[in-house]
N, C-alpha and C. Protein backbone atom coordinates (compact mmCIF):
# COMPACT_ATOMS: atom_id res chain seq x y z
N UNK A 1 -16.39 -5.41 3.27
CA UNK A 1 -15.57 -6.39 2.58
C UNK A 1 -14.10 -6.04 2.82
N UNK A 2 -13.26 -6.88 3.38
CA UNK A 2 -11.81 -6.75 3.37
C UNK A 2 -10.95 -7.75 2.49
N UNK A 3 -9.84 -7.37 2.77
CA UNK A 3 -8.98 -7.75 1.53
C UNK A 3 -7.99 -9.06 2.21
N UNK A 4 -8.28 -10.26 1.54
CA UNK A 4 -7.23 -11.20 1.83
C UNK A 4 -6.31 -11.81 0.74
N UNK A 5 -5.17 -12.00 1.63
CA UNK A 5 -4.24 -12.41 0.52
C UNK A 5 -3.62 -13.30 0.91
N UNK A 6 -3.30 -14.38 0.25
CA UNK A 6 -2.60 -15.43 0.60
C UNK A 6 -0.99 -15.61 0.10
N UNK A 7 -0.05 -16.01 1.38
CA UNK A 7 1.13 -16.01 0.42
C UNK A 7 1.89 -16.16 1.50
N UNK A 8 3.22 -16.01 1.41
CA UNK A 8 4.67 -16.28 1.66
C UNK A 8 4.93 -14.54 2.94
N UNK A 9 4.69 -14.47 3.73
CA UNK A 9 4.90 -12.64 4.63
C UNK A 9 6.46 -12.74 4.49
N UNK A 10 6.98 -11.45 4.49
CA UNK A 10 8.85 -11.75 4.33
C UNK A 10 8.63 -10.05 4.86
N UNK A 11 10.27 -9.83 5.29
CA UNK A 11 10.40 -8.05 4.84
C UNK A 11 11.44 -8.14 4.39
N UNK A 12 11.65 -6.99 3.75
CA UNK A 12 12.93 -6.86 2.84
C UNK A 12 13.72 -5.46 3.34
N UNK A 13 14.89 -5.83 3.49
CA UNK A 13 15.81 -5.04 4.08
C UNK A 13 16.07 -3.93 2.90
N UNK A 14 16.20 -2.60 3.43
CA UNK A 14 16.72 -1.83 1.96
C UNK A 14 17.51 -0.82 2.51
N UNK A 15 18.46 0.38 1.41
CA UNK A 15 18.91 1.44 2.55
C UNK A 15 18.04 2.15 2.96
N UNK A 16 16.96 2.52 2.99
CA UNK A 16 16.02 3.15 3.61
C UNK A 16 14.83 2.89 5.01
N UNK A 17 15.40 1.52 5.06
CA UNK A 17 14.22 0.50 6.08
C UNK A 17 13.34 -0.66 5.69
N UNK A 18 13.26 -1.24 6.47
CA UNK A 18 12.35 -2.35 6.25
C UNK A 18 11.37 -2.17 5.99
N UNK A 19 10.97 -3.33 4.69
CA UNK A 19 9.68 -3.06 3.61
C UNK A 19 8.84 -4.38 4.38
N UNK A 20 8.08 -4.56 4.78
CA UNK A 20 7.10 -5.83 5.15
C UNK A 20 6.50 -5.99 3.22
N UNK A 21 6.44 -7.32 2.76
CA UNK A 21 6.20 -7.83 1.77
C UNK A 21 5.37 -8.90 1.65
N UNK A 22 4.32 -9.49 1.11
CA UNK A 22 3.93 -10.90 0.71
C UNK A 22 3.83 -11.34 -0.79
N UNK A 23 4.59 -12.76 -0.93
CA UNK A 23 4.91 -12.97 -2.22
C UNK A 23 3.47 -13.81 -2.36
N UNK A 24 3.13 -13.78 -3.48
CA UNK A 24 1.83 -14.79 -3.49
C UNK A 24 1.71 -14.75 -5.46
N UNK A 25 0.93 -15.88 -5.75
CA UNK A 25 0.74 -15.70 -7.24
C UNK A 25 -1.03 -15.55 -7.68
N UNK A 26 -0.88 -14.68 -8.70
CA UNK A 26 -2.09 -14.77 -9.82
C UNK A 26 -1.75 -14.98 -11.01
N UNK A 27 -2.93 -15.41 -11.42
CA UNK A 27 -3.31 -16.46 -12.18
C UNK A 27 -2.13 -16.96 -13.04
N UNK A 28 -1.30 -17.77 -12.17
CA UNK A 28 -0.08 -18.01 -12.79
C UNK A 28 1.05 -17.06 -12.30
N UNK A 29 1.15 -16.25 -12.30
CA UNK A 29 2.47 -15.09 -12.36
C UNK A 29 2.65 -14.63 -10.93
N UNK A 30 3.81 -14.80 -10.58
CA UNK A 30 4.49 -14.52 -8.95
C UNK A 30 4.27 -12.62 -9.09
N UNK A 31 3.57 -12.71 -7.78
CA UNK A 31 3.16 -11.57 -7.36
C UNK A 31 3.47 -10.86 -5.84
N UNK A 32 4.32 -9.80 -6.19
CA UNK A 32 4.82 -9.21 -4.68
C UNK A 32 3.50 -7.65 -4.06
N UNK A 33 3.34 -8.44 -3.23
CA UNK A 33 2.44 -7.43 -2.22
C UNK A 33 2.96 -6.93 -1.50
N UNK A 34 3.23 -5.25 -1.87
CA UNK A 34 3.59 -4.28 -0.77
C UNK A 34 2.72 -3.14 -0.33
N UNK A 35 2.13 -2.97 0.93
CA UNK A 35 1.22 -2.53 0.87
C UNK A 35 1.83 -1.28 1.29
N UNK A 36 1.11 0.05 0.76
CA UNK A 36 2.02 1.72 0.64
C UNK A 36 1.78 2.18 2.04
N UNK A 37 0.84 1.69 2.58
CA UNK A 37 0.63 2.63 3.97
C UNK A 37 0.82 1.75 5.10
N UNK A 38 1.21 0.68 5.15
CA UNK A 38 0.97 -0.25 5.97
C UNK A 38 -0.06 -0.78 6.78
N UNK A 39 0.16 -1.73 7.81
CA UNK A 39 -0.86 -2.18 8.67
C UNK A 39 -1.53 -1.24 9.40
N UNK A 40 -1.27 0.02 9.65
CA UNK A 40 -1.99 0.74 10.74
C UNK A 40 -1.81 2.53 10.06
N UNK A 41 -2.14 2.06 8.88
CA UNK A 41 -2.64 3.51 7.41
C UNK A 41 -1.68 4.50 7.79
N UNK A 42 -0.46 4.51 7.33
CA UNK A 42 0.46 5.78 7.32
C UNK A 42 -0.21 6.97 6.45
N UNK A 43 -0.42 8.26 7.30
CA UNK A 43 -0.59 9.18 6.21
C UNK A 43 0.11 9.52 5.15
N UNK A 44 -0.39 10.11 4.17
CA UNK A 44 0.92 10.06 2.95
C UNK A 44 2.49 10.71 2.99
N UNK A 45 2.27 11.83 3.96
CA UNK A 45 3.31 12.13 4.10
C UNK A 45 4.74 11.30 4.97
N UNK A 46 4.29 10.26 5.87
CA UNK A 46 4.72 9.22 6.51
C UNK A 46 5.40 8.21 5.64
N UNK A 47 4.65 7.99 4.49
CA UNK A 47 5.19 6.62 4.14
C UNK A 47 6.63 6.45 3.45
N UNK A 48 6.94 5.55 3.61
CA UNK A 48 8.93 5.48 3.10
C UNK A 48 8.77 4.94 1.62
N UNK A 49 8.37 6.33 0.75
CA UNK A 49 8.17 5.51 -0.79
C UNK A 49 9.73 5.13 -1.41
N UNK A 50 10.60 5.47 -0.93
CA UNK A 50 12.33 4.92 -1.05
C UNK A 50 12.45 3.80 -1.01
N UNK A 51 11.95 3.25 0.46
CA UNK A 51 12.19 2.12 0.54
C UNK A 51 11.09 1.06 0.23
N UNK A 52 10.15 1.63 -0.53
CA UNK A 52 8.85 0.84 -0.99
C UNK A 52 9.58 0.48 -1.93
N UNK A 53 10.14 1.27 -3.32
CA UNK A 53 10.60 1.16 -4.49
C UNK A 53 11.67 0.37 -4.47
N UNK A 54 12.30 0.69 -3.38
CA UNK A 54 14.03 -0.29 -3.06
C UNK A 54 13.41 -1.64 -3.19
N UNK A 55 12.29 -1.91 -2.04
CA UNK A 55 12.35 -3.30 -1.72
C UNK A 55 11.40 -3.83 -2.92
N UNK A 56 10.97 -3.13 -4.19
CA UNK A 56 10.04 -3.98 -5.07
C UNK A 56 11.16 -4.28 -6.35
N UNK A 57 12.26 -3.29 -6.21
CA UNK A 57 13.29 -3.58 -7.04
C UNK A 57 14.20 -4.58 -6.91
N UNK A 58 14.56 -5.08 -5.36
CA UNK A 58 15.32 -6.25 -4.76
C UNK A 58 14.22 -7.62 -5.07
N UNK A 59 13.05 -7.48 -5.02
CA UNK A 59 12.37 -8.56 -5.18
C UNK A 59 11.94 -9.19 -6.91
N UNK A 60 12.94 -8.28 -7.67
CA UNK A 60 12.54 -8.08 -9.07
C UNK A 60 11.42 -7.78 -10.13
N UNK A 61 10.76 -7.11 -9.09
CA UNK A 61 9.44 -6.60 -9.69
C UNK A 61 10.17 -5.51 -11.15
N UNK A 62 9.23 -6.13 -12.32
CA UNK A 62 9.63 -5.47 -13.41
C UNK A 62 8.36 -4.59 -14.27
N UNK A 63 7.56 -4.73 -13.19
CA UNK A 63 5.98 -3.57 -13.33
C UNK A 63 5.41 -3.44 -12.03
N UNK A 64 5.10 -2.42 -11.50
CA UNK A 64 4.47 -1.74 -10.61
C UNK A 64 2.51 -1.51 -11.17
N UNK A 65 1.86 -2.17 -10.42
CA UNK A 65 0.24 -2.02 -10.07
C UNK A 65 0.15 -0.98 -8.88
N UNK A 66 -0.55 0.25 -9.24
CA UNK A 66 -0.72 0.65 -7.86
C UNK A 66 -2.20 1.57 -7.88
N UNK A 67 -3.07 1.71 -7.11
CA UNK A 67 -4.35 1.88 -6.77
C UNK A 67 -3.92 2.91 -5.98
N UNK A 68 -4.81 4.25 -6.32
CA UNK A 68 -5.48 5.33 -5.14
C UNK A 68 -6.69 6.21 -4.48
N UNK A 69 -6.90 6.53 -3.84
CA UNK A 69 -8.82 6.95 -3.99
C UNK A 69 -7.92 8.18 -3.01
N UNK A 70 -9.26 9.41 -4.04
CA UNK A 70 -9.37 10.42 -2.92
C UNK A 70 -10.38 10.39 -2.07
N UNK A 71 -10.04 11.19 -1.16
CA UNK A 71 -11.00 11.25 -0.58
C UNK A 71 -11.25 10.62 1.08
N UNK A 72 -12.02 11.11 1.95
CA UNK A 72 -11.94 10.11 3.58
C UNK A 72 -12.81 9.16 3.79
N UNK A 73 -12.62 8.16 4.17
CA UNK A 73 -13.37 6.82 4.39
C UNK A 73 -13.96 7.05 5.95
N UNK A 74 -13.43 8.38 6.59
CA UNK A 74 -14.66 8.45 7.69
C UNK A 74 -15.81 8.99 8.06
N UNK A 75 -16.28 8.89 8.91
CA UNK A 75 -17.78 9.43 9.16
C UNK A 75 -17.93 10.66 9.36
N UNK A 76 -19.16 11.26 8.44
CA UNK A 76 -19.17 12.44 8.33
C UNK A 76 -20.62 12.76 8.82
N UNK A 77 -20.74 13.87 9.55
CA UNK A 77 -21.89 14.51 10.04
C UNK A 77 -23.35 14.56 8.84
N UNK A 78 -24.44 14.09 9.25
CA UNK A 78 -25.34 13.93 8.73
C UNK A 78 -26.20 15.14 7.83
N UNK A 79 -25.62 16.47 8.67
CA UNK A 79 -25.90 17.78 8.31
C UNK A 79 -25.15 18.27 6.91
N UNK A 80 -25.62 19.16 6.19
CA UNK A 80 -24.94 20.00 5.60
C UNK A 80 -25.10 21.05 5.16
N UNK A 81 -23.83 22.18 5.15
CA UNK A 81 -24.24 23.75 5.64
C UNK A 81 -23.55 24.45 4.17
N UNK A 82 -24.50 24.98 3.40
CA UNK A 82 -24.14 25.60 2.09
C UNK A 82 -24.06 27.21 2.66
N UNK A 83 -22.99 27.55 1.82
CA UNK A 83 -22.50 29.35 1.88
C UNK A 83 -22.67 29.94 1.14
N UNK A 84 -23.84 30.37 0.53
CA UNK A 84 -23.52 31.55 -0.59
C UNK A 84 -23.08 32.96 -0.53
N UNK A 85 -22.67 33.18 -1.55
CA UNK A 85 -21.37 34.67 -1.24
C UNK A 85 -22.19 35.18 -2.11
């Protein structure tokens, strides 16, 4: 299952760099989509949370939603090797 969103694509200029953005609404209420890692999954240490925050503050976002999972979403060997000490 992937994630679609419908809306307005913009980027927003900030001092830190360009934020790619989509404005779109729920259920009623204008909603800015910035996604933290971008199109092609910045590791965490990569991502420009400066200019994430810049560009949700220029767009007047006055609450922040934000989602995280630990953990790797890739494929892992079928085996597994326990150590006791």
């Amino acid at each position: 299952m992937g994630f679609c969103l419908e809306g307005m694509a913009d980027e927003i200029e900030t001092p830190y760099g360009k934020v790619p953005v989509a404005f779109t609404r729920m259920k009623g209420q204008r909603v800015v989509f910035i996604s933290r890692h971008g199109d092609g999954h910045l590791p965490p240490h990569k991502v420009n949370y400066r200019a994430i925050i810049s560009a949700a503050k220029k767009c007047g976002a006055e609450q922040v939603i934000s989602t995280n999972a630990v953990g790797s979403m890739s494929s892992h060997p079928k085996w597994l090797h326990i150590f006791a000490d």
